[in-house]
Protein backbone atom coordinates (compact mmCIF):
# COMPACT_ATOMS: atom_id res chain seq x y z
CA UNK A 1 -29.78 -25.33 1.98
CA UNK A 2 -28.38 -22.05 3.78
CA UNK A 3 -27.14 -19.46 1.22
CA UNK A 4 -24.25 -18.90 3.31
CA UNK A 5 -23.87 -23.26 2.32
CA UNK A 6 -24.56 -22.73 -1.24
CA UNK A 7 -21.53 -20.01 -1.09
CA UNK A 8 -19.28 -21.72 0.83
CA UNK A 9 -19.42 -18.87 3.29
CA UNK A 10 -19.56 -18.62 7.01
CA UNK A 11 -22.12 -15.70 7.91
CA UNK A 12 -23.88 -14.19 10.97
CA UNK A 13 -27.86 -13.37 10.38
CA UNK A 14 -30.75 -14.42 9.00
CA UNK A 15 -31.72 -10.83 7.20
CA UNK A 16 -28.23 -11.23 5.34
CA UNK A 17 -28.69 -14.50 3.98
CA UNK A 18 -32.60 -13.95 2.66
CA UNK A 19 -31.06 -10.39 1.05
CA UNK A 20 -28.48 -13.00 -0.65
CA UNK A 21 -30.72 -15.45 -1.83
CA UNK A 22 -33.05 -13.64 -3.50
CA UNK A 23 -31.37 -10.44 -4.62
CA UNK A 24 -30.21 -10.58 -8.62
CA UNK A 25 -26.30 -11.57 -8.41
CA UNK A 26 -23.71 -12.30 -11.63
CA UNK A 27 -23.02 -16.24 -12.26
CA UNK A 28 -19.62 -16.90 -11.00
CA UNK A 29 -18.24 -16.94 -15.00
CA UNK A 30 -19.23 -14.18 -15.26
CA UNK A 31 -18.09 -12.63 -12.04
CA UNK A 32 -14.72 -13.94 -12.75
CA UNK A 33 -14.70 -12.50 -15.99
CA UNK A 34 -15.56 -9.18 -14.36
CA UNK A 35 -13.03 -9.07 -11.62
CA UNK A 36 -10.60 -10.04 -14.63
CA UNK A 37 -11.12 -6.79 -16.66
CA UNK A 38 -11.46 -4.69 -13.87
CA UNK A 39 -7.45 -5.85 -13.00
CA UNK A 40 -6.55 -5.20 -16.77
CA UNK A 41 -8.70 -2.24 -17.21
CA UNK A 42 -6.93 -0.45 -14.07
CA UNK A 43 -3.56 -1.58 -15.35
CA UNK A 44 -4.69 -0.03 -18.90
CA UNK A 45 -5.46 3.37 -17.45
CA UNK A 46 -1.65 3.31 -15.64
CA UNK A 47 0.06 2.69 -18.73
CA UNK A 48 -1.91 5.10 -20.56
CA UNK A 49 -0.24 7.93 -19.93
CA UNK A 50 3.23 6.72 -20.67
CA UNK A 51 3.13 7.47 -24.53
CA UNK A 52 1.38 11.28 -23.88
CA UNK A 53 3.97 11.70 -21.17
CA UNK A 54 5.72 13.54 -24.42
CA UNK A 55 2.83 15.96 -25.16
CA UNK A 56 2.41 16.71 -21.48
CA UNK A 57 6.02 17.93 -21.49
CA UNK A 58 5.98 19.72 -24.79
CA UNK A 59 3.01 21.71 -23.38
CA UNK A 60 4.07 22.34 -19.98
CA UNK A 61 8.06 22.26 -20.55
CA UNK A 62 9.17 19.91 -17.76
CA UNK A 63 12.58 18.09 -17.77
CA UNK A 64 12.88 14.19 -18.00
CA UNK A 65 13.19 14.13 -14.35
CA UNK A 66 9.83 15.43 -13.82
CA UNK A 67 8.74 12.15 -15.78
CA UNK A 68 10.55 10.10 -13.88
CA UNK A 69 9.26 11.65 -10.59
CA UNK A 70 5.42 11.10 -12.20
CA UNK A 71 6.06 7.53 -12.37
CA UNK A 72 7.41 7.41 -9.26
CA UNK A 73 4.17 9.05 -7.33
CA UNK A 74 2.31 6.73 -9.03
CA UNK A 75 3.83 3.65 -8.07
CA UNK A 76 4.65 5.12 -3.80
CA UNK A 77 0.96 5.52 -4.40
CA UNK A 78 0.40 1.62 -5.43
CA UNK A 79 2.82 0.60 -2.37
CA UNK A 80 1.72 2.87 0.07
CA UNK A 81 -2.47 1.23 -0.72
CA UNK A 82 -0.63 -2.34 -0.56
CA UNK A 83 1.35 -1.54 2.73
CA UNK A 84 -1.89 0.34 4.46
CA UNK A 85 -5.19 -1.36 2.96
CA UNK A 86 -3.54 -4.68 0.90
CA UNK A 87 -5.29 -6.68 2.88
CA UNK A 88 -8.74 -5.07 4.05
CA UNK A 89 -11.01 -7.47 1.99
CA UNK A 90 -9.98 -10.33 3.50
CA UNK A 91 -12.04 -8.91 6.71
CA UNK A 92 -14.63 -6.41 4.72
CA UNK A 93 -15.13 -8.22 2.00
CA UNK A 94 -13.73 -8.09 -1.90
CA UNK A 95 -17.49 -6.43 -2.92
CA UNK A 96 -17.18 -2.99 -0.64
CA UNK A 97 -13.33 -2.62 -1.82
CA UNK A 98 -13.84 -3.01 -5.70
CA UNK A 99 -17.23 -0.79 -5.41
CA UNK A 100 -15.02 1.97 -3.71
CA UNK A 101 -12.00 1.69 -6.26
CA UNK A 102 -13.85 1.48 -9.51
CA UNK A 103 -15.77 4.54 -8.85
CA UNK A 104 -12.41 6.46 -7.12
CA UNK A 105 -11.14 5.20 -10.97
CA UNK A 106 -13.63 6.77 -12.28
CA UNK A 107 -13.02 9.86 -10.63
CA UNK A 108 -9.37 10.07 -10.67
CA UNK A 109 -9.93 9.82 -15.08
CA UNK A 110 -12.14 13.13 -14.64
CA UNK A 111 -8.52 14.44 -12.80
CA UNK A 112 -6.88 13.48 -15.68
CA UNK A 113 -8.68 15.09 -18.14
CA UNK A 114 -8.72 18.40 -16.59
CA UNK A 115 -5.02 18.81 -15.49
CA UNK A 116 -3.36 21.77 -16.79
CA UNK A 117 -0.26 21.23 -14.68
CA UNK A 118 2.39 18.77 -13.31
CA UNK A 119 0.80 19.44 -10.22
CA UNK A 120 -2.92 18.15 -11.06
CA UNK A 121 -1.17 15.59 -13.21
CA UNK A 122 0.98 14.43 -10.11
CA UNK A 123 -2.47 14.25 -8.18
CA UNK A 124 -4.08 12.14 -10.80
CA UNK A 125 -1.18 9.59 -10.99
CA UNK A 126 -1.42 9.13 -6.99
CA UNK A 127 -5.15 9.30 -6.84
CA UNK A 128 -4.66 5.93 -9.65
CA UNK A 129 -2.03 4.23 -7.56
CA UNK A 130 -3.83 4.55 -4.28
CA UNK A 131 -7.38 3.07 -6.76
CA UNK A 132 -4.99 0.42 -8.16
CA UNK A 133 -2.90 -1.10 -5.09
CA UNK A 134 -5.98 -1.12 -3.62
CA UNK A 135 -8.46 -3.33 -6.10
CA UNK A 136 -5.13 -5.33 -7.25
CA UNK A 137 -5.46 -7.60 -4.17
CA UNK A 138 -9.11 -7.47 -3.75
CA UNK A 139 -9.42 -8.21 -7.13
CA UNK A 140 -6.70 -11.30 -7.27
CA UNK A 141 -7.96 -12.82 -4.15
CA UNK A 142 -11.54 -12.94 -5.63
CA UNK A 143 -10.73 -14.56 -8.91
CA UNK A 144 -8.59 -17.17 -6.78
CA UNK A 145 -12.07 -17.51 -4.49
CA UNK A 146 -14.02 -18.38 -7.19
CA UNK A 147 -11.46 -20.58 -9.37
CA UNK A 148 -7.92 -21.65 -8.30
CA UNK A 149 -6.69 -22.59 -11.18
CA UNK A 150 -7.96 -20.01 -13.34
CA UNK A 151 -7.48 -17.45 -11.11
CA UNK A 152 -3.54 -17.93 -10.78
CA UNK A 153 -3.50 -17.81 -14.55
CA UNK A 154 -6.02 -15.12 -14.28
CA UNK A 155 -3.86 -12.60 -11.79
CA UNK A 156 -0.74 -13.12 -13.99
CA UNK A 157 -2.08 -12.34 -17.41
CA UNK A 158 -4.47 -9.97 -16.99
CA UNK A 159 -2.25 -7.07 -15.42
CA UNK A 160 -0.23 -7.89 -18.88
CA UNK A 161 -2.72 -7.43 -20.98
CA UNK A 162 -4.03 -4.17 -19.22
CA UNK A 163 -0.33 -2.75 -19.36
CA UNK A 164 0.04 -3.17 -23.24
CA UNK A 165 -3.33 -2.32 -23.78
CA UNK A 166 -3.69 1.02 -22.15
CA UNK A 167 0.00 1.85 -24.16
CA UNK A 168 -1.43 0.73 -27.41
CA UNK A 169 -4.88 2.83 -27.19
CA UNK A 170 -3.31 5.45 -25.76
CA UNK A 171 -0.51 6.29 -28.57
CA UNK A 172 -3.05 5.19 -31.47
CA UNK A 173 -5.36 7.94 -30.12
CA UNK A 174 -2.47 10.41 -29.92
CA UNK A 175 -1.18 10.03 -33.46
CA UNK A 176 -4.64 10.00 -34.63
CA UNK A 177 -7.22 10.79 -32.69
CA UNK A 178 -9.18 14.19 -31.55
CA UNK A 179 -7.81 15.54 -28.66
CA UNK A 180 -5.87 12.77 -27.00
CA UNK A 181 -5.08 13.94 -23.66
CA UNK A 182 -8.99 13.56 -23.07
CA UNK A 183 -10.20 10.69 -24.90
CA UNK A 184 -8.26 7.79 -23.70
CA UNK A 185 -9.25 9.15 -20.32
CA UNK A 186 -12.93 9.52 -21.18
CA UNK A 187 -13.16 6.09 -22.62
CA UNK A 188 -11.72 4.51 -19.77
CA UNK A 189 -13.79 6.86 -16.89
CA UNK A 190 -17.26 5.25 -18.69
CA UNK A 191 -15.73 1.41 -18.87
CA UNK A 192 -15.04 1.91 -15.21
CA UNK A 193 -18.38 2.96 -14.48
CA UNK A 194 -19.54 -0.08 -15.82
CA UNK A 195 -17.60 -1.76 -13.77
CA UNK A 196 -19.44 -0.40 -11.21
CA UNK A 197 -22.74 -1.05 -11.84
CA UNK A 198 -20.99 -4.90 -12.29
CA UNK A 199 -19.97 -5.26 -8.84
CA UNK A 200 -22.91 -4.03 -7.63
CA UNK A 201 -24.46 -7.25 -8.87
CA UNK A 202 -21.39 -9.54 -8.27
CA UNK A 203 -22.07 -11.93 -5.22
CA UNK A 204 -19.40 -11.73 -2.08
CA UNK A 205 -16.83 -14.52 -2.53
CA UNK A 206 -15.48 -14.15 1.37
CA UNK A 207 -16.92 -14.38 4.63
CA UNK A 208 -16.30 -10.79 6.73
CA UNK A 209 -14.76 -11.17 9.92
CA UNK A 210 -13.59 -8.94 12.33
CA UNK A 211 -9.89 -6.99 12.74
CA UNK A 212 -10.22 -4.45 9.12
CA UNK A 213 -9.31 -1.72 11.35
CA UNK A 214 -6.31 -3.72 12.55
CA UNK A 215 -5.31 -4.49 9.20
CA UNK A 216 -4.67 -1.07 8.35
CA UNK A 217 -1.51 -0.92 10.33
CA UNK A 218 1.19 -0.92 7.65
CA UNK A 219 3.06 -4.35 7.32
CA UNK A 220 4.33 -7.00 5.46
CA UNK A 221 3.05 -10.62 7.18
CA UNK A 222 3.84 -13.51 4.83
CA UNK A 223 2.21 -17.06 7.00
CA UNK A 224 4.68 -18.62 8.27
CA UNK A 225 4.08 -21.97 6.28
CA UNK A 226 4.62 -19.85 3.12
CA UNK A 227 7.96 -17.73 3.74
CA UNK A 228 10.01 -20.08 2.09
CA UNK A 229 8.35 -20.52 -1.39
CA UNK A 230 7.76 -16.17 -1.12
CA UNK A 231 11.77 -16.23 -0.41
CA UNK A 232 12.09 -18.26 -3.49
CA UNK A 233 9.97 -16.43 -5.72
CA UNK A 234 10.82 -12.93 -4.55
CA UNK A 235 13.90 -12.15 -6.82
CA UNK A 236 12.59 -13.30 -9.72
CA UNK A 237 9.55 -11.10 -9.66
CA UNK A 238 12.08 -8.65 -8.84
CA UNK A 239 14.43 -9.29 -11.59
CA UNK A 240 11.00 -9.03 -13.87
CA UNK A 241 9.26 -6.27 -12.72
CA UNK A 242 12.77 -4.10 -12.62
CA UNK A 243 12.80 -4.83 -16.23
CA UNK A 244 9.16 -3.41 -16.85
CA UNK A 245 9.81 -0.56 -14.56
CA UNK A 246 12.05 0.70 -16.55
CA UNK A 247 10.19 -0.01 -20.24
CA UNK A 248 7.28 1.85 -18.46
CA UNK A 249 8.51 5.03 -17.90
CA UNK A 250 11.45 5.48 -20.34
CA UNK A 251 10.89 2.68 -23.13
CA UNK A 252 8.99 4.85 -25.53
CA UNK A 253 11.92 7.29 -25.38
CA UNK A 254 14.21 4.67 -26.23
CA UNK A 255 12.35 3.58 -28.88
CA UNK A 256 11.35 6.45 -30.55
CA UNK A 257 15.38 7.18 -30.83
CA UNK A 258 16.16 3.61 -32.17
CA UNK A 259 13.49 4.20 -34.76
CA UNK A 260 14.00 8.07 -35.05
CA UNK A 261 10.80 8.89 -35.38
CA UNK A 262 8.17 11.11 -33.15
CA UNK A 263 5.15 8.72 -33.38
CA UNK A 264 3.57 7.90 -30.12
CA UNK A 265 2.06 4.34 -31.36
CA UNK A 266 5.78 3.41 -31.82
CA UNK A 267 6.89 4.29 -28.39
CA UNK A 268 3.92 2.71 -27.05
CA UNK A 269 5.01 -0.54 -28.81
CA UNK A 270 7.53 -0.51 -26.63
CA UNK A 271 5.50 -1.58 -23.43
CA UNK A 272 2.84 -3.06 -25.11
CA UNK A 273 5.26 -5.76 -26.81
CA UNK A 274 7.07 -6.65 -23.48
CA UNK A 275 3.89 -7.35 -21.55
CA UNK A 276 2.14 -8.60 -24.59
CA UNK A 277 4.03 -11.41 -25.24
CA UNK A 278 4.59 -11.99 -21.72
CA UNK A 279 0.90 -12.43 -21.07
CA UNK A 280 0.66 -15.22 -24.35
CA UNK A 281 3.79 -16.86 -22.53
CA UNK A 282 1.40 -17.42 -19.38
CA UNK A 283 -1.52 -18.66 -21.49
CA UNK A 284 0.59 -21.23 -23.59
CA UNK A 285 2.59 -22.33 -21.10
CA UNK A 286 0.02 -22.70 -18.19
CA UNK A 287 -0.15 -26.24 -17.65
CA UNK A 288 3.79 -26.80 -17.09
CA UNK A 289 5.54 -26.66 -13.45
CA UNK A 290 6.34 -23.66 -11.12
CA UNK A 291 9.95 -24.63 -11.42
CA UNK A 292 10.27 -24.88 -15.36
CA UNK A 293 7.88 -21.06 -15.00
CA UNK A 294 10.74 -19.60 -13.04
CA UNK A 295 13.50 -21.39 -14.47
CA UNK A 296 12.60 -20.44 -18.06
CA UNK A 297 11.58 -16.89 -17.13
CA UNK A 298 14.51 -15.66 -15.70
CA UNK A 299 16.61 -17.65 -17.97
CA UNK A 300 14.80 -15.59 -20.95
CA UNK A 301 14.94 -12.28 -19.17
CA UNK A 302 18.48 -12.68 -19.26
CA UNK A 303 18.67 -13.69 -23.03
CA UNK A 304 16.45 -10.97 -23.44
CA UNK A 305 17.71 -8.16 -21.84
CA UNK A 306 20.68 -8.96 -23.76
CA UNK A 307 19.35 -8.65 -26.96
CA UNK A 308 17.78 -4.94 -26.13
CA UNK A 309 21.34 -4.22 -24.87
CA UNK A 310 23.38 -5.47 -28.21
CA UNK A 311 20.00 -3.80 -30.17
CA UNK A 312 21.28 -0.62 -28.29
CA UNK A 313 24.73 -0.64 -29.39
CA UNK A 314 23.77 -1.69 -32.65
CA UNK A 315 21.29 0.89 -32.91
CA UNK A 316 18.53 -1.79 -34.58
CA UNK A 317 14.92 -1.45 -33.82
CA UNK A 318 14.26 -4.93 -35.13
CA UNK A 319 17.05 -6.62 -32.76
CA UNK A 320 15.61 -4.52 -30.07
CA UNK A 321 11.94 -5.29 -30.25
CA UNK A 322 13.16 -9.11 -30.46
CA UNK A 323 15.28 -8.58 -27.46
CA UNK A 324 12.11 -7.34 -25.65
CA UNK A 325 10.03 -10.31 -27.04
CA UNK A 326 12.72 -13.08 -25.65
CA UNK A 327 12.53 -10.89 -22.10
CA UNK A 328 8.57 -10.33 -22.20
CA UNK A 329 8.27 -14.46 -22.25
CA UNK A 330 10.65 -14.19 -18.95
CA UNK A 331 8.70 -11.53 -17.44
CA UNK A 332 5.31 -12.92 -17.72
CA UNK A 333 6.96 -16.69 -16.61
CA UNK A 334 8.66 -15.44 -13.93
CA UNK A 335 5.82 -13.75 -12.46
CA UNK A 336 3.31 -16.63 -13.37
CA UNK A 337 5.99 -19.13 -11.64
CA UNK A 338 6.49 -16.44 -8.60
CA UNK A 339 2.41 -16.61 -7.91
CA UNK A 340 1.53 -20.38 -8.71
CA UNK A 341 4.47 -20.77 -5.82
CA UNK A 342 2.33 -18.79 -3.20
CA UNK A 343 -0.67 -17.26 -3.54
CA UNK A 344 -3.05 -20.40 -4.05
CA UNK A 345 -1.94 -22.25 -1.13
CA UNK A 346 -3.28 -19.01 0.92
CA UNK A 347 -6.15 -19.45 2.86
CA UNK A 348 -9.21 -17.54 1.32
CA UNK A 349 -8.72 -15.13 4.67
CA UNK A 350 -5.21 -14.46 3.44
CA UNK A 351 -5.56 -14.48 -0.03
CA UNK A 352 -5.62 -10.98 -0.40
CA UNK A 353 -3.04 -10.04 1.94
CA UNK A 354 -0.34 -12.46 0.75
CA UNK A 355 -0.98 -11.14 -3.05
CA UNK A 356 -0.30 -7.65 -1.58
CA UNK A 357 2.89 -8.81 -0.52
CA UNK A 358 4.04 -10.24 -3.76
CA UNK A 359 2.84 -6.73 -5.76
CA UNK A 360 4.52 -4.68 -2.85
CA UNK A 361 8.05 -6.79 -4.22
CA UNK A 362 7.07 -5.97 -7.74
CA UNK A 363 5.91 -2.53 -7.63
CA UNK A 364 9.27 -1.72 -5.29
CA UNK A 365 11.60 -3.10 -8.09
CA UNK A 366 9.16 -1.47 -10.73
CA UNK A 367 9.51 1.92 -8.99
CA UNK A 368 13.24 2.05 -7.29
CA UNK A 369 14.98 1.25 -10.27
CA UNK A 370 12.89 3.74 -12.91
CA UNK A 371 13.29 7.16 -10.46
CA UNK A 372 17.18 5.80 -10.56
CA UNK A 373 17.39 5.14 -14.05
CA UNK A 374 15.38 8.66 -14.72
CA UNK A 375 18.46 10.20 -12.15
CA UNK A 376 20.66 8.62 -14.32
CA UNK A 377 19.20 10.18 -17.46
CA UNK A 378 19.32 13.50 -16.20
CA UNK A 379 22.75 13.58 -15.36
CA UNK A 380 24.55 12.03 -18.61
CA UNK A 381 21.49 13.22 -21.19
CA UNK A 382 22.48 9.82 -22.97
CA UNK A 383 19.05 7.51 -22.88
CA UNK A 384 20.86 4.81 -24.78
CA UNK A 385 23.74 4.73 -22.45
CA UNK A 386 20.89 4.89 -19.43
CA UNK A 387 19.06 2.17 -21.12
CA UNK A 388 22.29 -0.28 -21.60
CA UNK A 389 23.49 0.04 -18.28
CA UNK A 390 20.00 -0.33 -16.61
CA UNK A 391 19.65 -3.50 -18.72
CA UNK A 392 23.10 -5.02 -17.27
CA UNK A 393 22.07 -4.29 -13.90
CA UNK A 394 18.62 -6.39 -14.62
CA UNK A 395 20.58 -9.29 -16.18
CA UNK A 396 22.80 -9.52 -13.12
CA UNK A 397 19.51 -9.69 -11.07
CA UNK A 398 18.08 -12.21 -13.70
CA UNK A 399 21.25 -14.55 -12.77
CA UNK A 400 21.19 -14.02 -8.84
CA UNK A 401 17.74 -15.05 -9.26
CA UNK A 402 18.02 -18.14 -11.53
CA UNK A 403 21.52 -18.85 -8.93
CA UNK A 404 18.73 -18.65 -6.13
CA UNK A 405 16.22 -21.26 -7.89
CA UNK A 406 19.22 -23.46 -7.96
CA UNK A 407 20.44 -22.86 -4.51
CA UNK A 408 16.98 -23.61 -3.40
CA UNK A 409 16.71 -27.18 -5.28
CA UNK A 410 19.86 -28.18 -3.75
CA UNK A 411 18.76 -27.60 -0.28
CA UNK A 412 15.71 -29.41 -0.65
CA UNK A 413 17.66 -31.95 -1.91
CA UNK A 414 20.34 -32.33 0.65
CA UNK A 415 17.35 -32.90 3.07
């Protein structure tokens, strides 16, 4: 049997396929596993700045606009690698794309550590976005190659779990750990390297074709068979990720004024809960139907957001970290529901570039709404007035959305 057989890929050339046989490559569990943390690992190093956001601006003396403005680099950086290079494995490959991103990671972590300015800090954040919008469809379009199933589950969890991680390490090692501002970045820099050296091993999961420079023409191409579901799903991983937007550049300020307290680890609780119990939503509730995912997520967002909003006016940390439970189990459902609709019924030449799609909708209502909100902060000063009326505005998305699911049901079922 051909390698290119035993792959299930179609390849030109002799040389390539005796290289492939015999050359030392990662079992595909243990690929998968790979391509899994380097998803959460990249998401970990985006958050991680959000809780030292604070020390950044007590050293340097920069507004709450200016934070607002970082997060919003960083996430016209994410786009911008979506729009551009979203779908450049599908014709190069998913092996050449991760081995260029983990080691830009890698890189952009030494940035980190030596910025001394909003400047170098601004450079950092779009030197991450560029590393992350990039890998994010490589990455989900490989773990679907090698498992379906798994990989679905896979590309909605892990992103989760990277999000609350990075916010958790990063404000436990600034309340009590040796110079912060380097250590999370340090630690992160050497895991990516590993990463590295694990790709280098990691067999290709896609045959290369021809048209990458093509591809780099900036667009948004949905197949046609699949515009309707990506219609469907659409506002409610907008309605989700508006949600997290927010929680990801302001939450920790919100919640260190709830609690009235300075500690880092309790702003980062902030993100970390919201994506953490999204991500355990996913895992329980994998086996159950894209429509029940959606249904129930945006259903919960709106319960959710709710809560945080009453929490606000009550001024009750408890009420509000419940609130952002109830709304992480709509976030991660929505989401889940929003890719089990699409991505796996991509061809493995598309995979990548429909995924790009659905992250260019989340990382749009992840971004928009934040630089807004931060606006909004600016002008009033009042981050629990901000935070209340961003939270309306996301429950009267959660509601157009769940109006939309319904809409959607009926059509189908007038034809």
């Amino acid at each position: 049997m051909k390698c290119s057989d035993h792959l299930g890929l179609r390849r030109d050339g002799d040389a390539y396929c005796d290289a492939e046989q015999y050359a030392v490559k990662l079992p595909t569990s243990i690929a998968f596993f790979l391509q899994a943390s380097i998803i959460l690992l990249f998401l970990a190093g985006s958050s991680a700045p959000t809780p030292l956001y604070t020390v950044y601006q007590a050293s340097w003396g920069f507004s709450p606009i200016t934070v607002t403005v970082i997060f919003g680099c960083y996430a016209v950086a994410v786009l911008m690698a979506l729009l551009v290079a979203g779908s450049v494995s599908d014709h190069v490959g998913r092996r050449p794309v991760l081995l260029a991103t983990t080691l830009m990671q890698a890189g952009v972590m030494v940035l980190f550590i030596e910025a001394d300015s909003v400047a170098m800090l601004i450079v950092a954040r779009v030197g991450q976005g560029l590393a992350t919008g990039l890998a994010a469809s490589a990455v989900g379009a490989g773990m679907l190659d090698l498992d379906r199933e798994r990989g679905a589950v896979a590309n909605a969890v892990a992103p989760m779990l990277g999000t609350a991680t990075g916010a958790i390490l990063s404000g436990v090692l600034v309340d009590y750990a040796p110079s912060p501002t380097t250590l999370v970045y340090a630690v992160l820099g050497a895991l990516y390297v590993m990463q590295f050296v694990g790709v280098v091993f990691m067999r290709e999961t896609v045959a290369t074709r021809p048209g990458a420079w093509a591809s780099l023409r900036p667009r948004i191409h949905m197949p046609a068979r699949l515009r309707v579901a990506a219609l469907v799903a659409a506002p409610a991983v907008a309605a989700a990720w508006a949600f997290a937007g927010f929680y990801a550049s302001l939450g920790p300020v919100v919640v260190r004024t709830l609690a009235d307290s300075p500690s880092h680890l309790v702003g980062g609780l902030s993100l970390a809960v919201l994506v953490g119990t999204g991500a355990t939503a996913v895992f329980l509730l994998r086996t159950r139907g894209v429509r029940f995912l959606m249904i129930f997520g945006t259903l919960s967002l709106v319960v959710g957001v709710a809560l945080t909003v009453l929490a606000i006016g009550l001024t009750s940390l408890p009420v509000f970290f419940l609130g952002e439970a109830v709304a992480g189990c709509g976030f991660g459902c929505a989401f889940q529901g929003a890719i089990r609709s699409v991505v796996p019924f991509a061809e493995p030449h598309e995979r990548a570039g429909v995924l790009s799609v659905v992250y260019i909708v989340a990382y749009l209502a992840m971004g928009v709404p934040a630089v807004v909100g931060g606006i909004r902060l600016v002008g009033t000063g009042d981050v629990l007035g901000t935070a209340t009326e961003y939270g309306l505005a996301v429950i009267v998305f959660a509601l157009l959305s769940f109006l939309g699911l319904v809409l959607a049901r009926s059509s189908r079922a007038e034809r």
